[in-house]
ModelCIF file with pLDDT and N, C-alpha, C, O atoms, coordinates in Angstrom:
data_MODEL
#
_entry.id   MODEL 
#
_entity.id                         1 
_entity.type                       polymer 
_entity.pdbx_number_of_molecules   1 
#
_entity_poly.entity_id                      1 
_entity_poly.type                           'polypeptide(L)' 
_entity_poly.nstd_linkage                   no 
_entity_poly.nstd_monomer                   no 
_entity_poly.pdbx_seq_one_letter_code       
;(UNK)(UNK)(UNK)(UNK)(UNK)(UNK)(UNK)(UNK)(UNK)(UNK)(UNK)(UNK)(UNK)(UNK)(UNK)(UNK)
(UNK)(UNK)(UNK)(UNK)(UNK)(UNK)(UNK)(UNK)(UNK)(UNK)(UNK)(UNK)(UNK)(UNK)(UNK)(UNK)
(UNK)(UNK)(UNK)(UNK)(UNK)(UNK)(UNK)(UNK)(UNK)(UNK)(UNK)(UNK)(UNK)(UNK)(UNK)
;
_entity_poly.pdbx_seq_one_letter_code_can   XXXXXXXXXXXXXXXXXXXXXXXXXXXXXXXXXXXXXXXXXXXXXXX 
_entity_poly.pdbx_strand_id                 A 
#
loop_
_entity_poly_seq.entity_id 
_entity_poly_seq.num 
_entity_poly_seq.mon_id 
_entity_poly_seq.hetero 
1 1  UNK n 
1 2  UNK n 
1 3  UNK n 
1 4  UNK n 
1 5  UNK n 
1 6  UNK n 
1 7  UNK n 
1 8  UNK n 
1 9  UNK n 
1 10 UNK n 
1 11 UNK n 
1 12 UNK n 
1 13 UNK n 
1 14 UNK n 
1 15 UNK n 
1 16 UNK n 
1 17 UNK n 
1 18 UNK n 
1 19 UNK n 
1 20 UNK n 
1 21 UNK n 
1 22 UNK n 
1 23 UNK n 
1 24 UNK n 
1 25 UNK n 
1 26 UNK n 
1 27 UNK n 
1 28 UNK n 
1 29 UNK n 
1 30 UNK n 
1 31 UNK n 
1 32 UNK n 
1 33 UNK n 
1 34 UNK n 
1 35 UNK n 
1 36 UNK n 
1 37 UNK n 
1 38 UNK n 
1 39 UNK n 
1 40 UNK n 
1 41 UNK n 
1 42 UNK n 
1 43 UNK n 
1 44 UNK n 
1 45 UNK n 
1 46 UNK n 
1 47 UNK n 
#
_struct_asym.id          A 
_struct_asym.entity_id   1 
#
loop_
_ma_qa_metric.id 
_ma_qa_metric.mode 
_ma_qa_metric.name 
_ma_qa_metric.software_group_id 
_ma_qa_metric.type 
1 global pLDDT . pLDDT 
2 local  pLDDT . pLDDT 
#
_ma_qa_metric_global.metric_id      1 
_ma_qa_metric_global.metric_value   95.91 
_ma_qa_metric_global.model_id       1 
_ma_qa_metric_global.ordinal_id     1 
#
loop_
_ma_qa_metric_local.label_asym_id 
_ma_qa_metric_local.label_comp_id 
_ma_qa_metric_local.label_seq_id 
_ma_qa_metric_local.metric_id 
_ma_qa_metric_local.metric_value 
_ma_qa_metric_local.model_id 
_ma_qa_metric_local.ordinal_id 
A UNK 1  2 87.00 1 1  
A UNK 2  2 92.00 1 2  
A UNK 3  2 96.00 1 3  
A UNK 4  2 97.00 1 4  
A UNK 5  2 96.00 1 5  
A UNK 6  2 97.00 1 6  
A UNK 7  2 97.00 1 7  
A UNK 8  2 96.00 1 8  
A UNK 9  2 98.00 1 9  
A UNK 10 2 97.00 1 10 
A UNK 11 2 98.00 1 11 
A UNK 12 2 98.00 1 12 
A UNK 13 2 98.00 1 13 
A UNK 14 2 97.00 1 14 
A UNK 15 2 96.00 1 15 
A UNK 16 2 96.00 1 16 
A UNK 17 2 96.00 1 17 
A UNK 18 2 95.00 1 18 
A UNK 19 2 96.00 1 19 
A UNK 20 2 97.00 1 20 
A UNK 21 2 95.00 1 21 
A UNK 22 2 95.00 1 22 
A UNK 23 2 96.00 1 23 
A UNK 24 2 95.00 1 24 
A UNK 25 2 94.00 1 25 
A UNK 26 2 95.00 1 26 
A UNK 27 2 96.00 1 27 
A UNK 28 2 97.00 1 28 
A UNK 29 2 98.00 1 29 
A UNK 30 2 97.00 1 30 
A UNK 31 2 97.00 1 31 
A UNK 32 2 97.00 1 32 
A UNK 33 2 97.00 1 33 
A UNK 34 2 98.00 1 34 
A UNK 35 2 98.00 1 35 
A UNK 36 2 97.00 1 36 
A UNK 37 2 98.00 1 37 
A UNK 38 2 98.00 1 38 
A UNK 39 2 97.00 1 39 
A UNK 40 2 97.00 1 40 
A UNK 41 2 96.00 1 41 
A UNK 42 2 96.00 1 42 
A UNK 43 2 95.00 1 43 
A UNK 44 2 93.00 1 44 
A UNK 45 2 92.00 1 45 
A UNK 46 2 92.00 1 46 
A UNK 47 2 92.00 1 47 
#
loop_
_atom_site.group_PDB 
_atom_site.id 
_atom_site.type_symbol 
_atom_site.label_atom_id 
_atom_site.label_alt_id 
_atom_site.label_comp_id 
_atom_site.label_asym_id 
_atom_site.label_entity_id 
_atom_site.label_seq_id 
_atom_site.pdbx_PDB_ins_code 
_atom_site.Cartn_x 
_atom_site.Cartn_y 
_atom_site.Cartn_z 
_atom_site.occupancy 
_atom_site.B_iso_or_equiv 
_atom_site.pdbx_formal_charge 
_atom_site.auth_seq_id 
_atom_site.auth_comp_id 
_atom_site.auth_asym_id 
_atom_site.auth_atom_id 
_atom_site.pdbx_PDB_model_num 
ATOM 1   N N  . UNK A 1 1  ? 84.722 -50.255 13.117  1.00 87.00 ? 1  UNK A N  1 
ATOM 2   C CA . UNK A 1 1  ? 85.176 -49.515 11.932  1.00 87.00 ? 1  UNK A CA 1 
ATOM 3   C C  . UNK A 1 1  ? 86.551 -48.891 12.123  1.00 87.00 ? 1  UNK A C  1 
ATOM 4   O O  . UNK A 1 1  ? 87.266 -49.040 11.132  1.00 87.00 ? 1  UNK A O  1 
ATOM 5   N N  . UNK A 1 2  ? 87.197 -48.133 13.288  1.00 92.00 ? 2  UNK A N  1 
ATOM 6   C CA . UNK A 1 2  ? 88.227 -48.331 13.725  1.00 92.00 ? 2  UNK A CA 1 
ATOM 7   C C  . UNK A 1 2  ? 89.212 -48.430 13.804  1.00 92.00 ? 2  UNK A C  1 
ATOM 8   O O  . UNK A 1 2  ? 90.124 -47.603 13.782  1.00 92.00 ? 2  UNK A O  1 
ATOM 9   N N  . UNK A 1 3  ? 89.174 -50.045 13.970  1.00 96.00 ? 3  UNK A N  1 
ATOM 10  C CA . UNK A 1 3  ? 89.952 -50.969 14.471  1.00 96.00 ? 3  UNK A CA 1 
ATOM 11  C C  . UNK A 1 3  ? 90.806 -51.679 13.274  1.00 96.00 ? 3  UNK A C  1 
ATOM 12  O O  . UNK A 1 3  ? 92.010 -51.871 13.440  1.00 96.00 ? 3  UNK A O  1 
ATOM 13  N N  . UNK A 1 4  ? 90.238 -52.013 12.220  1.00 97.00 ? 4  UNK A N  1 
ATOM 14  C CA . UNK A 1 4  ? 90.836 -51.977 11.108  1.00 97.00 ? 4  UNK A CA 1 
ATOM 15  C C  . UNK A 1 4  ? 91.108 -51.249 9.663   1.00 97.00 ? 4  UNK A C  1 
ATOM 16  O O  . UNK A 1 4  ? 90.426 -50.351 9.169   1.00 97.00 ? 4  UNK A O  1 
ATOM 17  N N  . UNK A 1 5  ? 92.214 -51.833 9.143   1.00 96.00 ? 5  UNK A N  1 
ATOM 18  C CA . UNK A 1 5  ? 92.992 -50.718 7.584   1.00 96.00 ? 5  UNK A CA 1 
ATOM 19  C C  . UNK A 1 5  ? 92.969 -52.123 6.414   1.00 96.00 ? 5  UNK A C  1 
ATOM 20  O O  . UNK A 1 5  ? 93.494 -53.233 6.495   1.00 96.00 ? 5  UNK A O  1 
ATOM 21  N N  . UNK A 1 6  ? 92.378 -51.685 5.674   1.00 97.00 ? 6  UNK A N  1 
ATOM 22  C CA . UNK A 1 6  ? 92.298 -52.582 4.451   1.00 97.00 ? 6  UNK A CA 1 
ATOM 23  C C  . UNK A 1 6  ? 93.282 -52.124 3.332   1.00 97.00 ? 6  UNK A C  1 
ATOM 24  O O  . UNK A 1 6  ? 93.030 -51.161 2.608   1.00 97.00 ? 6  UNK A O  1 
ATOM 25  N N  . UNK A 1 7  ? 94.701 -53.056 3.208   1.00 97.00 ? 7  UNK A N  1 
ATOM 26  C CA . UNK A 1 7  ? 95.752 -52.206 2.440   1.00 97.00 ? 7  UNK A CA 1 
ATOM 27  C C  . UNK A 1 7  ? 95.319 -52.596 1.083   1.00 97.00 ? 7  UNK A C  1 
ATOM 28  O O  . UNK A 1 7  ? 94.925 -53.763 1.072   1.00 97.00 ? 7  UNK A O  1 
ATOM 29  N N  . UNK A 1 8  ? 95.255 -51.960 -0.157  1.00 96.00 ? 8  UNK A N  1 
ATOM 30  C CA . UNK A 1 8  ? 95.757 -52.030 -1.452  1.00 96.00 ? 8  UNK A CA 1 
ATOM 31  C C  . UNK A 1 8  ? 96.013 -53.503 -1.989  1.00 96.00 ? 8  UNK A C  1 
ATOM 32  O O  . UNK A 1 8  ? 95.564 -53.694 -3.119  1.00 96.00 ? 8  UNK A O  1 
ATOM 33  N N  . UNK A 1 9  ? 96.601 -54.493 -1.434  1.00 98.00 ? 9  UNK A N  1 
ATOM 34  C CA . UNK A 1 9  ? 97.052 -55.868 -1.511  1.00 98.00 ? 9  UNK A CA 1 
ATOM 35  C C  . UNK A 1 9  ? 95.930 -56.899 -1.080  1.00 98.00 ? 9  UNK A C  1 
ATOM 36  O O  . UNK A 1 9  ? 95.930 -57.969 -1.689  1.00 98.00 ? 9  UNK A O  1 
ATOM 37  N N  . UNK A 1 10 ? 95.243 -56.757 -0.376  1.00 97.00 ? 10 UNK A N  1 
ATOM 38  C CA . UNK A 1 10 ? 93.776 -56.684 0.154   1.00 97.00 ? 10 UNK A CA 1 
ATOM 39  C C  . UNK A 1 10 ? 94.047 -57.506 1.454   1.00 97.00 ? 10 UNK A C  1 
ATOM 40  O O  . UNK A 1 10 ? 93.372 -58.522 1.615   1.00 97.00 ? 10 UNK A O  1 
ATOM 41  N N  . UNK A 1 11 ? 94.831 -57.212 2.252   1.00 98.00 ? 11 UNK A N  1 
ATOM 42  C CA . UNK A 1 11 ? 95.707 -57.493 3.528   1.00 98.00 ? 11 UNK A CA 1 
ATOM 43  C C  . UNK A 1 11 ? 94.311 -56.590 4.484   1.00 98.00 ? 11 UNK A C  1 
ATOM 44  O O  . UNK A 1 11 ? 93.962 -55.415 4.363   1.00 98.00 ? 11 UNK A O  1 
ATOM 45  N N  . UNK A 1 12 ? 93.897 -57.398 5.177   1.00 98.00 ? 12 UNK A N  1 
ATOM 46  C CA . UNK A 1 12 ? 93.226 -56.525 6.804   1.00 98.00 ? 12 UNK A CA 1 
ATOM 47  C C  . UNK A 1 12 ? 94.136 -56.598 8.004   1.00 98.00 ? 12 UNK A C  1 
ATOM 48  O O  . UNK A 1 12 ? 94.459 -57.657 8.541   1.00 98.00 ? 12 UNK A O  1 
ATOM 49  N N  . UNK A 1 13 ? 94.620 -55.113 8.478   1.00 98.00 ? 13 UNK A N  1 
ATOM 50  C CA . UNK A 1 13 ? 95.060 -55.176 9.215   1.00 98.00 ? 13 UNK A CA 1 
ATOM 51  C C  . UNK A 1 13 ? 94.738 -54.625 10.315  1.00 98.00 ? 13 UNK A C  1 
ATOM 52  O O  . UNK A 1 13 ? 94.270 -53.500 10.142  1.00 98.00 ? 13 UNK A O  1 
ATOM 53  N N  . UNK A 1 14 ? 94.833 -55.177 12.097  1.00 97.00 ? 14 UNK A N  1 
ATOM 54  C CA . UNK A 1 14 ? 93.972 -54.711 12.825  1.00 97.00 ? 14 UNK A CA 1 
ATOM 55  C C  . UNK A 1 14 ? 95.133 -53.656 13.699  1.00 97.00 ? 14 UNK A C  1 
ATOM 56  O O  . UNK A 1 14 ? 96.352 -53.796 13.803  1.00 97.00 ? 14 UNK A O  1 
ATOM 57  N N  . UNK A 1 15 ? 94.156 -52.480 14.307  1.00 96.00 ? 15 UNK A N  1 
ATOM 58  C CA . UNK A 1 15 ? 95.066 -51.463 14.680  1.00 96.00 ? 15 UNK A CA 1 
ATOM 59  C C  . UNK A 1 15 ? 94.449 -51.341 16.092  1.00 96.00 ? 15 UNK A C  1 
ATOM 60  O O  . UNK A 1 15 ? 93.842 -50.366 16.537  1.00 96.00 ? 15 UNK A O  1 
ATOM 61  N N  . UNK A 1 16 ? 94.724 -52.550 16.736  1.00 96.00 ? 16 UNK A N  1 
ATOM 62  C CA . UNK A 1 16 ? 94.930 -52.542 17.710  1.00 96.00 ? 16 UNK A CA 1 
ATOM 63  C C  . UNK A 1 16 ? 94.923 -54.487 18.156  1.00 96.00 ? 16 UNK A C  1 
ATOM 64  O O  . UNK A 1 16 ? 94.444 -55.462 17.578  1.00 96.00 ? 16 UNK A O  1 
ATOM 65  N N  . UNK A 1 17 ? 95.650 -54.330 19.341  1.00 96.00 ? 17 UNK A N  1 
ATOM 66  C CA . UNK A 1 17 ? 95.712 -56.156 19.747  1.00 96.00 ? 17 UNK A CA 1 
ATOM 67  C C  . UNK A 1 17 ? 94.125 -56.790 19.773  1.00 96.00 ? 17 UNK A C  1 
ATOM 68  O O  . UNK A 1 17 ? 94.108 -57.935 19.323  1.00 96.00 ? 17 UNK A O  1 
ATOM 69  N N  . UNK A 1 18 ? 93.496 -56.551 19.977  1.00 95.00 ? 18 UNK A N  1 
ATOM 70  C CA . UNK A 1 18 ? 91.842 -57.067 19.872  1.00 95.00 ? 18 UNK A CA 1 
ATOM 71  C C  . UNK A 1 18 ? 91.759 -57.469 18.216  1.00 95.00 ? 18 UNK A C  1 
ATOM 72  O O  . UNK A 1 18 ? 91.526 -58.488 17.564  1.00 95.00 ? 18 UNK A O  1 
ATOM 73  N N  . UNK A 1 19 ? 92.083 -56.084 17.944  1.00 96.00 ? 19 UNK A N  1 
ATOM 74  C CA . UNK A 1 19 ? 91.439 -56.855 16.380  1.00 96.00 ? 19 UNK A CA 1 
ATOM 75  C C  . UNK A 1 19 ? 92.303 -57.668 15.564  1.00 96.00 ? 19 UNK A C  1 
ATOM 76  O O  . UNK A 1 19 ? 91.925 -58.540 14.783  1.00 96.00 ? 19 UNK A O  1 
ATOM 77  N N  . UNK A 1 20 ? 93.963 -57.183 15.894  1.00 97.00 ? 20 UNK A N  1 
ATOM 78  C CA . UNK A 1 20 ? 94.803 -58.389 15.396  1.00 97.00 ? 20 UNK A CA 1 
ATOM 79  C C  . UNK A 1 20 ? 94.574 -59.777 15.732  1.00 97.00 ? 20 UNK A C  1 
ATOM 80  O O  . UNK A 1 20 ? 94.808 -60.733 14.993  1.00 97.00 ? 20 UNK A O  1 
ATOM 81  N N  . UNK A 1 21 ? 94.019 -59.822 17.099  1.00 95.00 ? 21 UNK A N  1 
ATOM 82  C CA . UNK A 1 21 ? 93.514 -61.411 17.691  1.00 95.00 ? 21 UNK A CA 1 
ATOM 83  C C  . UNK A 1 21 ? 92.798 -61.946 16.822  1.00 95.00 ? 21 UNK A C  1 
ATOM 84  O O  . UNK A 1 21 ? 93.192 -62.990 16.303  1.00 95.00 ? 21 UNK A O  1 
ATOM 85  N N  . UNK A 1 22 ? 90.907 -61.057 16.240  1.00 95.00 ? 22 UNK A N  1 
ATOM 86  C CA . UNK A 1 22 ? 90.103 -61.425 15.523  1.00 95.00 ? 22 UNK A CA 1 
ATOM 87  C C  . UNK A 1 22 ? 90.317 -61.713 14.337  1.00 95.00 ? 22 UNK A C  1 
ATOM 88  O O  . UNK A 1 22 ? 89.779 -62.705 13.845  1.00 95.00 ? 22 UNK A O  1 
ATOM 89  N N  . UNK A 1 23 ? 91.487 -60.585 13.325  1.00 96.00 ? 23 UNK A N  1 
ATOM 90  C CA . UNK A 1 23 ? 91.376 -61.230 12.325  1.00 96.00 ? 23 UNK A CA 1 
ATOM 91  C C  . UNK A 1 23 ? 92.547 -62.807 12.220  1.00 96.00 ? 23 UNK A C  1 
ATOM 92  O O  . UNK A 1 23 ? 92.719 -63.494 11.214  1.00 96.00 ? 23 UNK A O  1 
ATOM 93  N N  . UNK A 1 24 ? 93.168 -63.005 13.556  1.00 95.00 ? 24 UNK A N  1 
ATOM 94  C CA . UNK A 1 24 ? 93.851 -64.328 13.678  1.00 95.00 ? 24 UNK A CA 1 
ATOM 95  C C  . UNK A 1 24 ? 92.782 -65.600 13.932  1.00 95.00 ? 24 UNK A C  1 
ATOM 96  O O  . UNK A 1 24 ? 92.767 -66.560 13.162  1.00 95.00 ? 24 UNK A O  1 
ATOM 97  N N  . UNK A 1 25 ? 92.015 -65.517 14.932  1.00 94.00 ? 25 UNK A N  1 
ATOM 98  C CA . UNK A 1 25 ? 90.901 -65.926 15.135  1.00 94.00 ? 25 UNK A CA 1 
ATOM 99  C C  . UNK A 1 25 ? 89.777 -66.663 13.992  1.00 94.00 ? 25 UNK A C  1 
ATOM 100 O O  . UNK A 1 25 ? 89.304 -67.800 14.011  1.00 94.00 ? 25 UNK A O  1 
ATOM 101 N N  . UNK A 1 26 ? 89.566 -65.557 13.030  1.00 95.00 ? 26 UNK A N  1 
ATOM 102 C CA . UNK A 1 26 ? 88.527 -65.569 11.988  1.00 95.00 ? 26 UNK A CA 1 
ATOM 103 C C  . UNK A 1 26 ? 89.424 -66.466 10.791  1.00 95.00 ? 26 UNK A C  1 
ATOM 104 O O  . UNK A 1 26 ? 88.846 -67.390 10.219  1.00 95.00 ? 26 UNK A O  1 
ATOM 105 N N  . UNK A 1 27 ? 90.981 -66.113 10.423  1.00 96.00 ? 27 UNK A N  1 
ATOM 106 C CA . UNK A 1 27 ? 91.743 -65.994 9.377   1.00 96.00 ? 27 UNK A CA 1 
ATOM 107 C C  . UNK A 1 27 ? 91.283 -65.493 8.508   1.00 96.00 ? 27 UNK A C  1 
ATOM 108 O O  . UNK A 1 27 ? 91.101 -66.017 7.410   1.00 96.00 ? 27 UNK A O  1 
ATOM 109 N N  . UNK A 1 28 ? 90.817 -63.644 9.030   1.00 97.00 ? 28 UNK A N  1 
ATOM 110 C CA . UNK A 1 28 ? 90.233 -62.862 8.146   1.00 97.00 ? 28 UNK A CA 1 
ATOM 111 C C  . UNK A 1 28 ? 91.229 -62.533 6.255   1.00 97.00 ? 28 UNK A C  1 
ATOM 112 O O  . UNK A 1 28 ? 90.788 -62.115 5.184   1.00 97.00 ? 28 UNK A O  1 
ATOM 113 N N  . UNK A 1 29 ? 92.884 -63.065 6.757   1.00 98.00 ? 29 UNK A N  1 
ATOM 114 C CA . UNK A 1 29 ? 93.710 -62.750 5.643   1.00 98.00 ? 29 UNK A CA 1 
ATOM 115 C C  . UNK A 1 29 ? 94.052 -64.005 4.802   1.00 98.00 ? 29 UNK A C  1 
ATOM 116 O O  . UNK A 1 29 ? 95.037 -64.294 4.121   1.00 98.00 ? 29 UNK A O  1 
ATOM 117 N N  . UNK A 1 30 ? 92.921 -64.636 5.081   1.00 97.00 ? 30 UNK A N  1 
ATOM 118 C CA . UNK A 1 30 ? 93.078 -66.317 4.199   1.00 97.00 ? 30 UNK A CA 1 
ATOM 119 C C  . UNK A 1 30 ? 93.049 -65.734 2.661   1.00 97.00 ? 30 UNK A C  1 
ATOM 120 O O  . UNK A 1 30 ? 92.572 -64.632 2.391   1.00 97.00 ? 30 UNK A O  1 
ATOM 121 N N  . UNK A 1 31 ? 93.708 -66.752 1.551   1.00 97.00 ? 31 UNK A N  1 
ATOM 122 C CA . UNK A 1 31 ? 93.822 -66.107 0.467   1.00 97.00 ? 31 UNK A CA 1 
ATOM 123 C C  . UNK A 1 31 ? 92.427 -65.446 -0.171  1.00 97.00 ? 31 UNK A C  1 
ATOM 124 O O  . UNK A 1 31 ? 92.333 -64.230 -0.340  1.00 97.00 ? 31 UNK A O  1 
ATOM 125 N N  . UNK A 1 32 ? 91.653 -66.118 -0.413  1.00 97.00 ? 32 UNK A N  1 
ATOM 126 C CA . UNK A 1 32 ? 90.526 -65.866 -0.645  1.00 97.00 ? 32 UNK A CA 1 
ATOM 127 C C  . UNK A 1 32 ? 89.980 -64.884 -0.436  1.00 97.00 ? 32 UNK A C  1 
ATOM 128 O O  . UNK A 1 32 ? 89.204 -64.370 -1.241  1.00 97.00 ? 32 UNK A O  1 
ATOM 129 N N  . UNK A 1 33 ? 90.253 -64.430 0.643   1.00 97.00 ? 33 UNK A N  1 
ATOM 130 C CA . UNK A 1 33 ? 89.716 -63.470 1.246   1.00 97.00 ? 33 UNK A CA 1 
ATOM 131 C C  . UNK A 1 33 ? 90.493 -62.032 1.028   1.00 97.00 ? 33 UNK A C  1 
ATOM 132 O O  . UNK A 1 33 ? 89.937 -60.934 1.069   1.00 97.00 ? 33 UNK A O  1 
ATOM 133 N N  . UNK A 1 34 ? 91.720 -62.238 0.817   1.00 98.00 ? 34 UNK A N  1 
ATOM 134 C CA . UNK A 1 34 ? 92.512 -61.237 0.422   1.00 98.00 ? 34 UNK A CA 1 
ATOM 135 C C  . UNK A 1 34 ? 92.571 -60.486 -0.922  1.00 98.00 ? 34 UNK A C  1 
ATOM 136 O O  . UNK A 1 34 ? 92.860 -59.302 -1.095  1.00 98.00 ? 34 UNK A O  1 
ATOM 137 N N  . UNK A 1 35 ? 92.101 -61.796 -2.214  1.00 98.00 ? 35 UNK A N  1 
ATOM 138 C CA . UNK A 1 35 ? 91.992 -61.543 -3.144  1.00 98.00 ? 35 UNK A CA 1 
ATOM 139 C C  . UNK A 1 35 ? 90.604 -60.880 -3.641  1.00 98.00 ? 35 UNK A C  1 
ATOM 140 O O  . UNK A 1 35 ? 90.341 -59.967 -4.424  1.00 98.00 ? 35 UNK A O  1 
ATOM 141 N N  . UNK A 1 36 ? 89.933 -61.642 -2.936  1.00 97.00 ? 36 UNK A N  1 
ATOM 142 C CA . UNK A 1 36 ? 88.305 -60.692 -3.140  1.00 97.00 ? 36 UNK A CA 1 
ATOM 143 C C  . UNK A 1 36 ? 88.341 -59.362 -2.941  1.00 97.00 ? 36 UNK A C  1 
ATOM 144 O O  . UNK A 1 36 ? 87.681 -58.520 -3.548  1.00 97.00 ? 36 UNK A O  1 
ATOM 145 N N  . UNK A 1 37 ? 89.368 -59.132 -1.810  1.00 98.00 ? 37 UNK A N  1 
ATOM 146 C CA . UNK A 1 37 ? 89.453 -57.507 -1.120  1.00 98.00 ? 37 UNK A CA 1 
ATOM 147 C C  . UNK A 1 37 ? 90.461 -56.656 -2.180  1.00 98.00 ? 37 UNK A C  1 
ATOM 148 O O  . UNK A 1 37 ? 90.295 -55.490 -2.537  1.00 98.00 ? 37 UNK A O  1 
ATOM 149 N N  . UNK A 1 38 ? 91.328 -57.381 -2.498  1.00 98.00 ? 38 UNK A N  1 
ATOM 150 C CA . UNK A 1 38 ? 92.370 -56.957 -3.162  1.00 98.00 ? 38 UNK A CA 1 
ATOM 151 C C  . UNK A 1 38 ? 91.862 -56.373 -4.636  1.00 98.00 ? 38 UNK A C  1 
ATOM 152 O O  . UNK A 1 38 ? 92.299 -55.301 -5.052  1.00 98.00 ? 38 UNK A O  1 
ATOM 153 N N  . UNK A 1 39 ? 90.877 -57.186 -5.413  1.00 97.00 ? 39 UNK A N  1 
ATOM 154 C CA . UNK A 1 39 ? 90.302 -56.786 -6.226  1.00 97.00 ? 39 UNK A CA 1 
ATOM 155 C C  . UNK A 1 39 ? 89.042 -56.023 -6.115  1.00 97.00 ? 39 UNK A C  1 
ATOM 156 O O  . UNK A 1 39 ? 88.515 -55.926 -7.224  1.00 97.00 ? 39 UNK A O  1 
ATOM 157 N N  . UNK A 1 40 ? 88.278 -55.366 -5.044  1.00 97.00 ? 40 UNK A N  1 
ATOM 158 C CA . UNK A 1 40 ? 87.440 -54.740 -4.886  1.00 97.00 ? 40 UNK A CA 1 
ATOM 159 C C  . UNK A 1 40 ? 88.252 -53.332 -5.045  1.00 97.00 ? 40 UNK A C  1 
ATOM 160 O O  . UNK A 1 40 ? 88.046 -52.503 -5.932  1.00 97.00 ? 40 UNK A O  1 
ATOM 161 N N  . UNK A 1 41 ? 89.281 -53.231 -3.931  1.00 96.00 ? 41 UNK A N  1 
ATOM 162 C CA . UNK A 1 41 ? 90.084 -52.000 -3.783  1.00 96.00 ? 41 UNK A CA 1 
ATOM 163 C C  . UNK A 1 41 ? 90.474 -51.632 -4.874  1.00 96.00 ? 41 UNK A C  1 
ATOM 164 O O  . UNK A 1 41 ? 90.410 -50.415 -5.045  1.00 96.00 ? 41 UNK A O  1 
ATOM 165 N N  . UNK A 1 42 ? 91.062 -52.534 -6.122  1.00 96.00 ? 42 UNK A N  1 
ATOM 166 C CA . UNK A 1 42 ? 91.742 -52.082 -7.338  1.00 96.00 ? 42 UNK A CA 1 
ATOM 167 C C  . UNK A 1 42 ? 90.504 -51.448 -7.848  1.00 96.00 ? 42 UNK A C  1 
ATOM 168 O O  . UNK A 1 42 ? 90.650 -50.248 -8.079  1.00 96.00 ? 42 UNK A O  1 
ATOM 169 N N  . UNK A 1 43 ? 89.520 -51.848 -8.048  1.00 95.00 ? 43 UNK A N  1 
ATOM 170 C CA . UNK A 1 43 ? 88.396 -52.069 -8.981  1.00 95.00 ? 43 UNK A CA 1 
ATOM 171 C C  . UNK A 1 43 ? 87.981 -50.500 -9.004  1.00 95.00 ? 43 UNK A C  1 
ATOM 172 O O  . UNK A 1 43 ? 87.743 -49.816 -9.999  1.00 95.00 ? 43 UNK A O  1 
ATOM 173 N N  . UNK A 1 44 ? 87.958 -50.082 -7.525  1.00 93.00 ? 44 UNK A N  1 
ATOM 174 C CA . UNK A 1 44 ? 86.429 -49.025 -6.866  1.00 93.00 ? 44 UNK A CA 1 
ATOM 175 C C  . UNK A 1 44 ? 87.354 -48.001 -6.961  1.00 93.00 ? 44 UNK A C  1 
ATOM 176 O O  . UNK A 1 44 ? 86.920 -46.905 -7.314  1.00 93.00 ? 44 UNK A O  1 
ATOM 177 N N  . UNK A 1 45 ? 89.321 -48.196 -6.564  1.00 92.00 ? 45 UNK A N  1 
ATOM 178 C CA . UNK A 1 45 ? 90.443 -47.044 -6.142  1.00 92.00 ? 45 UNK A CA 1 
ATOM 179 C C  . UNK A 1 45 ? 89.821 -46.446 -8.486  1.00 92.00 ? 45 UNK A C  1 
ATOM 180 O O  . UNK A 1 45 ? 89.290 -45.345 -8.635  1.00 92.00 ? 45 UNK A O  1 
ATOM 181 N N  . UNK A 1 46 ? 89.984 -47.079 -9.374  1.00 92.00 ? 46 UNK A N  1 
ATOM 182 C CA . UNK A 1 46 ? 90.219 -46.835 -10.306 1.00 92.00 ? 46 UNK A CA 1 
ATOM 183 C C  . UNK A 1 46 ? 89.088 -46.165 -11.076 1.00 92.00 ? 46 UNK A C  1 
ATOM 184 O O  . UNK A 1 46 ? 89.364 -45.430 -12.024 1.00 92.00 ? 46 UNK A O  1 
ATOM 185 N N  . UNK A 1 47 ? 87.900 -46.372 -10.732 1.00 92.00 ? 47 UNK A N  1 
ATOM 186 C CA . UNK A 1 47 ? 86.703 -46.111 -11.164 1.00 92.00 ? 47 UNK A CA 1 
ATOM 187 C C  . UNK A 1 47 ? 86.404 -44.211 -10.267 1.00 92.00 ? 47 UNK A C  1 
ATOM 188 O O  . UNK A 1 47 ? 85.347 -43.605 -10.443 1.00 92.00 ? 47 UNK A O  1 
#
């Protein structure tokens, strides 16, 4: 929980070299994946 920051853009970014590896590893910032996040954050920041 940590280890990563979920920006606004729906970008995961890891805050530290381990988790930057994983989300390189996983391609936790594939589009798909960014946009799902990206629109959760808009959705939940507005409500």
């Amino acid at each position: 929980d940590e280890s990563f920051y979920y920006s606004s853009n729906g970008t995961i970014v890891g805050k530290n070299e381990l988790a930057e590896r994983t989300i390189f590893v996983l391609n936790l910032n594939h589009r798909e994946l960014k946009k799902s996040r990206e629109e959760t954050y808009s959705r939940f920041a507005k409500i």
